[in-house]
PDB file of N, CA and C in Angstrom:
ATOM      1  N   UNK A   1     194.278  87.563  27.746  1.00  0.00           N
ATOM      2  CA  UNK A   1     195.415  88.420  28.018  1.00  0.00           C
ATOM      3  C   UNK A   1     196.044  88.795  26.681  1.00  0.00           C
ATOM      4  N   UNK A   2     195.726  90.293  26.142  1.00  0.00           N
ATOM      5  CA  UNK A   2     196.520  90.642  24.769  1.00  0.00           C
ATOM      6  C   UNK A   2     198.024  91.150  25.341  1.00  0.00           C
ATOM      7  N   UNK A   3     198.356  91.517  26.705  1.00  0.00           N
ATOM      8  CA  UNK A   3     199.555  91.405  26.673  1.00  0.00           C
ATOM      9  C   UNK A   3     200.563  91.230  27.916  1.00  0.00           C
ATOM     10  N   UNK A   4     200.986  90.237  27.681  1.00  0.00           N
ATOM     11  CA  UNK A   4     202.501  90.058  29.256  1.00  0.00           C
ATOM     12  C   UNK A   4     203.089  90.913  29.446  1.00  0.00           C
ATOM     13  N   UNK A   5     203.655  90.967  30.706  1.00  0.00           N
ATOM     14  CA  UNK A   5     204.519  92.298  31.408  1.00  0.00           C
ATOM     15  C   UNK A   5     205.871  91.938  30.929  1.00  0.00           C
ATOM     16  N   UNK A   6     206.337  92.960  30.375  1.00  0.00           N
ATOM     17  CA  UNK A   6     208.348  92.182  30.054  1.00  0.00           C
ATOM     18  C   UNK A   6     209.117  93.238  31.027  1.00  0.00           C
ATOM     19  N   UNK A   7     209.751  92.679  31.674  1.00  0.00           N
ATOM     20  CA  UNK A   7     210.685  93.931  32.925  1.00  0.00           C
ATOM     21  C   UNK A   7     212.213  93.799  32.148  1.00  0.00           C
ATOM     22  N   UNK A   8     212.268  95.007  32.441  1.00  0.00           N
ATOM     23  CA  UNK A   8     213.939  94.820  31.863  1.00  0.00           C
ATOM     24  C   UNK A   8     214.639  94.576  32.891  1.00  0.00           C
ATOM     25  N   UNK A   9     214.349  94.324  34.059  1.00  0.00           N
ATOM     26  CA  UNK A   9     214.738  94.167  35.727  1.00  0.00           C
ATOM     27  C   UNK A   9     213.776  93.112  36.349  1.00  0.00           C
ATOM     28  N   UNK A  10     213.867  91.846  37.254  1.00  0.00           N
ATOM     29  CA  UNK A  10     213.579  91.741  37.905  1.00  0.00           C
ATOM     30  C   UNK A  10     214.194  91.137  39.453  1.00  0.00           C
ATOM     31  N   UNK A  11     213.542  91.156  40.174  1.00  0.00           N
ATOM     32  CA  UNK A  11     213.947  90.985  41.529  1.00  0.00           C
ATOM     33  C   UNK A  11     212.779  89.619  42.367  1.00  0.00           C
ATOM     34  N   UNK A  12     214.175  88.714  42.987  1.00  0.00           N
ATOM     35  CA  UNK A  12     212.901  87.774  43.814  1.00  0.00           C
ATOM     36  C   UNK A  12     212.465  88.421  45.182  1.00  0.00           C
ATOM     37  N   UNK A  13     211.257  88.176  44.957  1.00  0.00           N
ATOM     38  CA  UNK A  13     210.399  88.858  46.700  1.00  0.00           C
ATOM     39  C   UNK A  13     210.255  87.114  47.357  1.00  0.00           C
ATOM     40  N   UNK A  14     211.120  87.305  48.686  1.00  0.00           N
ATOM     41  CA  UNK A  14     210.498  86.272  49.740  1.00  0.00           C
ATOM     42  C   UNK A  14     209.355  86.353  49.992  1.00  0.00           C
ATOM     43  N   UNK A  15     208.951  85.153  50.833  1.00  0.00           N
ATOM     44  CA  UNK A  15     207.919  85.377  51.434  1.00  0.00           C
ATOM     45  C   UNK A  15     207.681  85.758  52.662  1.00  0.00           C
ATOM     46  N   UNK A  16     206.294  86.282  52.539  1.00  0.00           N
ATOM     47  CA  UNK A  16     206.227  87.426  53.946  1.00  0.00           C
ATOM     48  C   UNK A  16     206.368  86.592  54.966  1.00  0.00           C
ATOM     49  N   UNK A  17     205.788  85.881  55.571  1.00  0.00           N
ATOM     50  CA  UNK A  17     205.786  85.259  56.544  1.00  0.00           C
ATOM     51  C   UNK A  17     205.889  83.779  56.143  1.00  0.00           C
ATOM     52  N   UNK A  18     206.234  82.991  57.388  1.00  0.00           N
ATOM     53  CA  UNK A  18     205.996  81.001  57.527  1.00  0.00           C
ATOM     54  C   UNK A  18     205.001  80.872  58.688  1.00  0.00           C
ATOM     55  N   UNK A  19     204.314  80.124  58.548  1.00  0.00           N
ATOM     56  CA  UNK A  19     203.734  79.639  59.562  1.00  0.00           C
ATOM     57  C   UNK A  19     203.749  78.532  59.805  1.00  0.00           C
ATOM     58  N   UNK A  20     202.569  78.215  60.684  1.00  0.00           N
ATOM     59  CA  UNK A  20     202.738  76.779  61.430  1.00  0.00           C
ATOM     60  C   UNK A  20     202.180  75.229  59.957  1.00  0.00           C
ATOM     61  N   UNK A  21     201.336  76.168  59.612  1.00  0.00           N
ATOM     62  CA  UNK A  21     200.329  75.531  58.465  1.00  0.00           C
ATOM     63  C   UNK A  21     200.660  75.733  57.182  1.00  0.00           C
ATOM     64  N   UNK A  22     201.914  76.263  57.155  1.00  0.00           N
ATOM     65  CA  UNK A  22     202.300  76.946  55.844  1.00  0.00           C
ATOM     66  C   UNK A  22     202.698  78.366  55.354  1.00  0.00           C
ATOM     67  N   UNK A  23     202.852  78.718  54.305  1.00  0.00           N
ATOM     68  CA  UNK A  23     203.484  79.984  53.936  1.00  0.00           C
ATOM     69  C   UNK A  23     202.120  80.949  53.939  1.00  0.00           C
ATOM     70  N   UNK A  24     202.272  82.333  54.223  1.00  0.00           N
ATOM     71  CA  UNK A  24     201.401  83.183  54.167  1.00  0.00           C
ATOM     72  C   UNK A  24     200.993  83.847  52.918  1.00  0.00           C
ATOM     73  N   UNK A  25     202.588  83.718  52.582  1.00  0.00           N
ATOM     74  CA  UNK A  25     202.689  84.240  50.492  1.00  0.00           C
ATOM     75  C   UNK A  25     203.344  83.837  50.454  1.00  0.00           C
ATOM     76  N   UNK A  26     203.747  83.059  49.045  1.00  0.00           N
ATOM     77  CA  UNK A  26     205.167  82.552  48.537  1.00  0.00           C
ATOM     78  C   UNK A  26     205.994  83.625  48.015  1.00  0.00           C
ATOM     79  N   UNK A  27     207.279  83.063  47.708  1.00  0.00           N
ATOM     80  CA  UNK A  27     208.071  83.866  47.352  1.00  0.00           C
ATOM     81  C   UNK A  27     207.428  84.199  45.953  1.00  0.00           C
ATOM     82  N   UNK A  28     208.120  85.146  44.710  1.00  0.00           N
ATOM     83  CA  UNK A  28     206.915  85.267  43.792  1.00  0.00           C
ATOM     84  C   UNK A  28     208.711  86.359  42.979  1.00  0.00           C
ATOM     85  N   UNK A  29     208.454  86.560  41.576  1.00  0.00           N
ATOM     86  CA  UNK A  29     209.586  87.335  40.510  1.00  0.00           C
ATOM     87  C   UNK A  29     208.564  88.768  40.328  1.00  0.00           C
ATOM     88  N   UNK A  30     209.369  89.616  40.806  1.00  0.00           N
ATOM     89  CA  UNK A  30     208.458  91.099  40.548  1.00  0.00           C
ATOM     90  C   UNK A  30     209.477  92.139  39.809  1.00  0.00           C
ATOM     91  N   UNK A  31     208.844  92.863  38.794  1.00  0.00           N
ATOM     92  CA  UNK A  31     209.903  93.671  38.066  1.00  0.00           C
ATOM     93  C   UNK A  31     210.169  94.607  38.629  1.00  0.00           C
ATOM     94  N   UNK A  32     211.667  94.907  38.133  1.00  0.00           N
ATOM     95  CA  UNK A  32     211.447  96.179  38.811  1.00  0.00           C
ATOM     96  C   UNK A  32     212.100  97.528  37.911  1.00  0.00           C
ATOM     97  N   UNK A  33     211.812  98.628  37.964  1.00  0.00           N
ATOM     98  CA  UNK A  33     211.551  99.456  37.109  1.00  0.00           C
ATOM     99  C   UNK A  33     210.772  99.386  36.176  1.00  0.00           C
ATOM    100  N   UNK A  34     210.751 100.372  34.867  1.00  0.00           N
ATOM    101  CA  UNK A  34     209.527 100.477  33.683  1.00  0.00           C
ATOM    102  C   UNK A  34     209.142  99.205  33.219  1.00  0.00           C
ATOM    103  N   UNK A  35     207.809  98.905  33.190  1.00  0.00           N
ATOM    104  CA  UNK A  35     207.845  96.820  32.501  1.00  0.00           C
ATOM    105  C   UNK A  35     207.268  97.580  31.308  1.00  0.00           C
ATOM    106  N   UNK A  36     207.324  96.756  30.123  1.00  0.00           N
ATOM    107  CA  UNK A  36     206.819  97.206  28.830  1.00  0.00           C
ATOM    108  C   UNK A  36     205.647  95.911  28.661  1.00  0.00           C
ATOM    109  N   UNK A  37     204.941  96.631  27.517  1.00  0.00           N
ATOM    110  CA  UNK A  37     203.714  94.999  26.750  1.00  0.00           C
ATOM    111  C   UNK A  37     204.299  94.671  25.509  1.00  0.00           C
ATOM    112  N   UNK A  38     204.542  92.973  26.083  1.00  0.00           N
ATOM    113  CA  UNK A  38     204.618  92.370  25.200  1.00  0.00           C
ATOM    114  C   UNK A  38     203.489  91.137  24.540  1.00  0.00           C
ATOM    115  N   UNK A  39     203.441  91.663  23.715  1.00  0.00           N
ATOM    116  CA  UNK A  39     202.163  90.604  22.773  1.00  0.00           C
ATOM    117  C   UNK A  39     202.033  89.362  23.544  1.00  0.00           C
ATOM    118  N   UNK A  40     201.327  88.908  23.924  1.00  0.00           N
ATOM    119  CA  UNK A  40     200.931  87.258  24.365  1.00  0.00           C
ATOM    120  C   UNK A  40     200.802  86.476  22.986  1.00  0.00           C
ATOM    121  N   UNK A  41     200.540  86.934  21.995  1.00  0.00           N
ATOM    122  CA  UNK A  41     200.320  85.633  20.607  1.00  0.00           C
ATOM    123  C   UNK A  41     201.998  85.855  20.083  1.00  0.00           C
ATOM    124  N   UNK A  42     202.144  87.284  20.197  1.00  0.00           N
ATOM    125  CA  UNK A  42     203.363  88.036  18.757  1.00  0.00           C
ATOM    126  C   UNK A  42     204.780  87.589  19.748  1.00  0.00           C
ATOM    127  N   UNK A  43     204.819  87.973  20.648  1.00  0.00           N
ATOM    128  CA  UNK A  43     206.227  87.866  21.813  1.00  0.00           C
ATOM    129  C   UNK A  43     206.917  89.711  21.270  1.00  0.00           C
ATOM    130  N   UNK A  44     206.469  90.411  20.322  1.00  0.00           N
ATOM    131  CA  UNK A  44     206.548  91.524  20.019  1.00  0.00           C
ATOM    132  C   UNK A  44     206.131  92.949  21.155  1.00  0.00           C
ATOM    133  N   UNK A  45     206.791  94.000  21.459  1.00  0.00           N
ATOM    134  CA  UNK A  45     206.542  94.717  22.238  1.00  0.00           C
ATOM    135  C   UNK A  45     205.789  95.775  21.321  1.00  0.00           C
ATOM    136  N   UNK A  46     204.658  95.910  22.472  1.00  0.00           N
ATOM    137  CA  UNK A  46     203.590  96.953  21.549  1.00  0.00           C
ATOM    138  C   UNK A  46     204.434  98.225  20.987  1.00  0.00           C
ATOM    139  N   UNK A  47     205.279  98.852  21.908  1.00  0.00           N
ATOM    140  CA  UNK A  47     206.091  99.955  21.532  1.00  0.00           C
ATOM    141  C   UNK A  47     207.004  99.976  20.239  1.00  0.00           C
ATOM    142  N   UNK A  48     207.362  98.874  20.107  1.00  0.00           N
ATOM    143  CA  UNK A  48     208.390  98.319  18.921  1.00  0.00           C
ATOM    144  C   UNK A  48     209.965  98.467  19.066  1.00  0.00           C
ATOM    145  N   UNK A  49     209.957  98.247  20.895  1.00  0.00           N
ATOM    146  CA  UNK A  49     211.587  97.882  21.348  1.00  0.00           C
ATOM    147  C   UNK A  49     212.002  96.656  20.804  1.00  0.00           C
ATOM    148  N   UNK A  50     213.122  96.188  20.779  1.00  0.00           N
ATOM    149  CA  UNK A  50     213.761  94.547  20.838  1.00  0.00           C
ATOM    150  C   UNK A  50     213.361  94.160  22.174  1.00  0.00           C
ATOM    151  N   UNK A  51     213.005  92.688  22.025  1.00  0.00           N
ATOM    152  CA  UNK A  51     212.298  92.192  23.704  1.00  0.00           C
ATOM    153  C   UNK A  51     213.834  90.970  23.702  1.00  0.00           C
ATOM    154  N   UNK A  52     214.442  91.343  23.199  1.00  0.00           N
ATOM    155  CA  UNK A  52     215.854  89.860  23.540  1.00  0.00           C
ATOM    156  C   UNK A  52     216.140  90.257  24.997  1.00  0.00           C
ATOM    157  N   UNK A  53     216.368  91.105  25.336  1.00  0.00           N
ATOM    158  CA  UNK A  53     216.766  91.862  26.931  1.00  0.00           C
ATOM    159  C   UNK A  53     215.575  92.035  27.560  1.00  0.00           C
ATOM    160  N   UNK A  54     214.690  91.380  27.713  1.00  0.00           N
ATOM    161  CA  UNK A  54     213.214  91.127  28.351  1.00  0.00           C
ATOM    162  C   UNK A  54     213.374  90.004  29.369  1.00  0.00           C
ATOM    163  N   UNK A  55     212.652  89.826  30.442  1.00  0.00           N
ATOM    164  CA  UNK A  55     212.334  88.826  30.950  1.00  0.00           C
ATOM    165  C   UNK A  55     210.294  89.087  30.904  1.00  0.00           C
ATOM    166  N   UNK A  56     210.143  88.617  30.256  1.00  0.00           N
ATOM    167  CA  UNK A  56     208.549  88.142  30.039  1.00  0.00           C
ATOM    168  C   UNK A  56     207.764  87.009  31.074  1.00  0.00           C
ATOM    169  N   UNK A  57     206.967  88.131  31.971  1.00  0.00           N
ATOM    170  CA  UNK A  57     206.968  87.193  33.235  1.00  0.00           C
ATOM    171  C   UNK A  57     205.126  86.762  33.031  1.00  0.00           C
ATOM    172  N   UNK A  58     204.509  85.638  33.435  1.00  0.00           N
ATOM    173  CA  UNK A  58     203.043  85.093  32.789  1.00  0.00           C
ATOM    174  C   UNK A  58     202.171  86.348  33.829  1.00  0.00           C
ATOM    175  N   UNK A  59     201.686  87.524  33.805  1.00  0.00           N
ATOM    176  CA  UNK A  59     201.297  88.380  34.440  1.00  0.00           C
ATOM    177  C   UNK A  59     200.801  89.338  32.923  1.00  0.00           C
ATOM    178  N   UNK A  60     199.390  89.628  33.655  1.00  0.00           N
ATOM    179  CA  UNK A  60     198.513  90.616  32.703  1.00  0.00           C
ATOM    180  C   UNK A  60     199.187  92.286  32.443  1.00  0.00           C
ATOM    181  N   UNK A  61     199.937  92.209  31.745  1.00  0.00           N
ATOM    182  CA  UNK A  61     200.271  94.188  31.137  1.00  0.00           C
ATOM    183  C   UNK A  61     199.235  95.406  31.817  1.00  0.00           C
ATOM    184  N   UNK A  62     198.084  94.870  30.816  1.00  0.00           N
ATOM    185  CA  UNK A  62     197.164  96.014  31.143  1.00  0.00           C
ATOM    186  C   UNK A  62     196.311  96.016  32.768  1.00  0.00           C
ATOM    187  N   UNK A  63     196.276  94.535  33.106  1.00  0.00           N
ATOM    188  CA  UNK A  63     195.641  94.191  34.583  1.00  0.00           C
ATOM    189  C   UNK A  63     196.761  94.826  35.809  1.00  0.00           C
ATOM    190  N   UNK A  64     197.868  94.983  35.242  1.00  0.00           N
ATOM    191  CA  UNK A  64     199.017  95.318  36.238  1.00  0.00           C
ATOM    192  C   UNK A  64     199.339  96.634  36.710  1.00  0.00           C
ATOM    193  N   UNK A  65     198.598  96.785  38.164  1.00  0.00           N
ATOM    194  CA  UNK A  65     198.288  98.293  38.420  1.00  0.00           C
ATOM    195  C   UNK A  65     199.553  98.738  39.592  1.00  0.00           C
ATOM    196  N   UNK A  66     200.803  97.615  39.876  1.00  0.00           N
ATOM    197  CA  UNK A  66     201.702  97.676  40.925  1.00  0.00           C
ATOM    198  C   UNK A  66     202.882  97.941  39.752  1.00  0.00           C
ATOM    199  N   UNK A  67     202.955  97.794  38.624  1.00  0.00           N
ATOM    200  CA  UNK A  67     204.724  98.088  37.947  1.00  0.00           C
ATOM    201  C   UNK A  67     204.074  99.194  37.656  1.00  0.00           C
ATOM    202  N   UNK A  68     205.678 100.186  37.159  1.00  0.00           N
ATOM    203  CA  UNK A  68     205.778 100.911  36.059  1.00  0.00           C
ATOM    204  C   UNK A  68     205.906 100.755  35.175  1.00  0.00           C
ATOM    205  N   UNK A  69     204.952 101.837  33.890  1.00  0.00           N
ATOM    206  CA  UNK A  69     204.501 101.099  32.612  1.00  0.00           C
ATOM    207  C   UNK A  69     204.820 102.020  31.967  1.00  0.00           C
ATOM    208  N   UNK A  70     206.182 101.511  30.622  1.00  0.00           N
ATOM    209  CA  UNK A  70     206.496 102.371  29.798  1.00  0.00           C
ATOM    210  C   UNK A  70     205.670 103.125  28.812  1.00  0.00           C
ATOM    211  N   UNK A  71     205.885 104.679  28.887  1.00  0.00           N
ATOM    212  CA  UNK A  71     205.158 105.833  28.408  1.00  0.00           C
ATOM    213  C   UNK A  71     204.475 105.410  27.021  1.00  0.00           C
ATOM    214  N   UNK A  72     205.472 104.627  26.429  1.00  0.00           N
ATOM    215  CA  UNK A  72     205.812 104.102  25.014  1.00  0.00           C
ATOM    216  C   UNK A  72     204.399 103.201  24.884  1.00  0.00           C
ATOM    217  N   UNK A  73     204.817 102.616  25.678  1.00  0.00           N
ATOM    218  CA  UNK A  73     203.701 101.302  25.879  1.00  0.00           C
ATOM    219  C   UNK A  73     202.614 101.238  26.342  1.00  0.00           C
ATOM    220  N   UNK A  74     202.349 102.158  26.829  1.00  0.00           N
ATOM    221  CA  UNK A  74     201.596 102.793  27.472  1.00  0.00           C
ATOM    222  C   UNK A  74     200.181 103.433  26.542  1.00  0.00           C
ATOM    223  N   UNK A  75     200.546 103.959  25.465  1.00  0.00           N
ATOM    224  CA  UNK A  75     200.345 104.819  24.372  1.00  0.00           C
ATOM    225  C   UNK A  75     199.623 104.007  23.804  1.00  0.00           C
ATOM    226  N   UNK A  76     200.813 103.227  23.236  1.00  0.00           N
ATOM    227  CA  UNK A  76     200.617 102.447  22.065  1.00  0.00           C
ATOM    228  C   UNK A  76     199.699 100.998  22.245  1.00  0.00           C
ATOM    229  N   UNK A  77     199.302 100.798  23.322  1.00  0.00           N
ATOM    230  CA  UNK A  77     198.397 100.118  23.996  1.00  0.00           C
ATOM    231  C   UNK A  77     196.863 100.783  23.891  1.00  0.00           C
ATOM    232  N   UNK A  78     196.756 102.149  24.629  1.00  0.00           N
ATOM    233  CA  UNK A  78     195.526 102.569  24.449  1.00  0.00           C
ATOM    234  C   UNK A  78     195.171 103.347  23.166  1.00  0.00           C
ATOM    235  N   UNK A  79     195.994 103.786  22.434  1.00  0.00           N
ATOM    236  CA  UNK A  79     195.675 103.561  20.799  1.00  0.00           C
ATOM    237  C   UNK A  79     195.352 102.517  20.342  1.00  0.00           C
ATOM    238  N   UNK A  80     196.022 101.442  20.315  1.00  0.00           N
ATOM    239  CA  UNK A  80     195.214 100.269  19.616  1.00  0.00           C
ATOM    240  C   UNK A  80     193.893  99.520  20.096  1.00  0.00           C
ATOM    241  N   UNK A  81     193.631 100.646  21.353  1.00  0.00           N
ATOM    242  CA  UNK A  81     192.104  99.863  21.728  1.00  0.00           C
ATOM    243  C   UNK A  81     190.823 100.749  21.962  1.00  0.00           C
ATOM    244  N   UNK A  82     191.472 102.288  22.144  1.00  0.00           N
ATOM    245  CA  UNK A  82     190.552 103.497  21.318  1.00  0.00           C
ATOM    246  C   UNK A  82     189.489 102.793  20.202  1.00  0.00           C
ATOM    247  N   UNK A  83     187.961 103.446  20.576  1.00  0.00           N
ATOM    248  CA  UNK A  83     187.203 103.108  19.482  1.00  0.00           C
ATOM    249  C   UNK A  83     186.935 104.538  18.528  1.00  0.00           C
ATOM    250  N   UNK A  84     188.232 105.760  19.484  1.00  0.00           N
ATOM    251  CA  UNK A  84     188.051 106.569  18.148  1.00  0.00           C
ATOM    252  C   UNK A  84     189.316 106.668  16.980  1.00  0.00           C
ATOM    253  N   UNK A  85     190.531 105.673  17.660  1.00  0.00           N
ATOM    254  CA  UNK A  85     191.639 105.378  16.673  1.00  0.00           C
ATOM    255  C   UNK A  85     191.049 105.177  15.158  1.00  0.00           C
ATOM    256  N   UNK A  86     192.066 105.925  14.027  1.00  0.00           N
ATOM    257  CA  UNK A  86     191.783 105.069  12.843  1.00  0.00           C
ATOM    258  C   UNK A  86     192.621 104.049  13.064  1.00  0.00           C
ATOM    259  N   UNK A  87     191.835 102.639  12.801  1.00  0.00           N
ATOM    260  CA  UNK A  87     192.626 101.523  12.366  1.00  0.00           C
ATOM    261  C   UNK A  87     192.175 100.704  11.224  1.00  0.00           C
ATOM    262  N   UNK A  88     193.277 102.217   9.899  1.00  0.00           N
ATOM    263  CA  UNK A  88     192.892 101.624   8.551  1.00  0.00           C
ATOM    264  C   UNK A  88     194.491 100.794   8.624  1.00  0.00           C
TER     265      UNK A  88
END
């Protein structure tokens, strides 16, 4: 994972259902509005916001096809992994 989801929002989701045998889904922290990438080694946002007003939740950036993903970050993500980027 090169990078965690940081939400500048999040919200707790219950769980869907209880059953007899147990929960169907647990409750679970989902962002809400634009999430940005933040570095998994750096704690740095690829875009080059301040992440102090982040909540950095253990969830894959680029694997994450349910948030919204800042334009910024967005970019600056598939530039740095372009194999026709210069990266002198």
């Amino acid at each position: 994972m090169r990078y965690k989801v940081g939400a500048e929002q999040v919200e707790h989701v219950p769980s869907l259902a209880h059953r007899p045998d147990g929960v169907f889904r647990v409750a679970r922290t989902a962002p809400v509005g634009p999430t940005h990438a933040v570095g998994a080694a750096t704690g740095a946002a690829a875009y080059g916001i301040k992440t102090h007003g982040l909540e950095v939740l253990d969830q894959d950036w680029e694997e994450a096809f349910f948030v919204e993903k800042c334009p910024g970050c967005f970019a600056a993500v598939v530039a740095q992994s372009s194999p026709w980027c210069d990266k002198r």
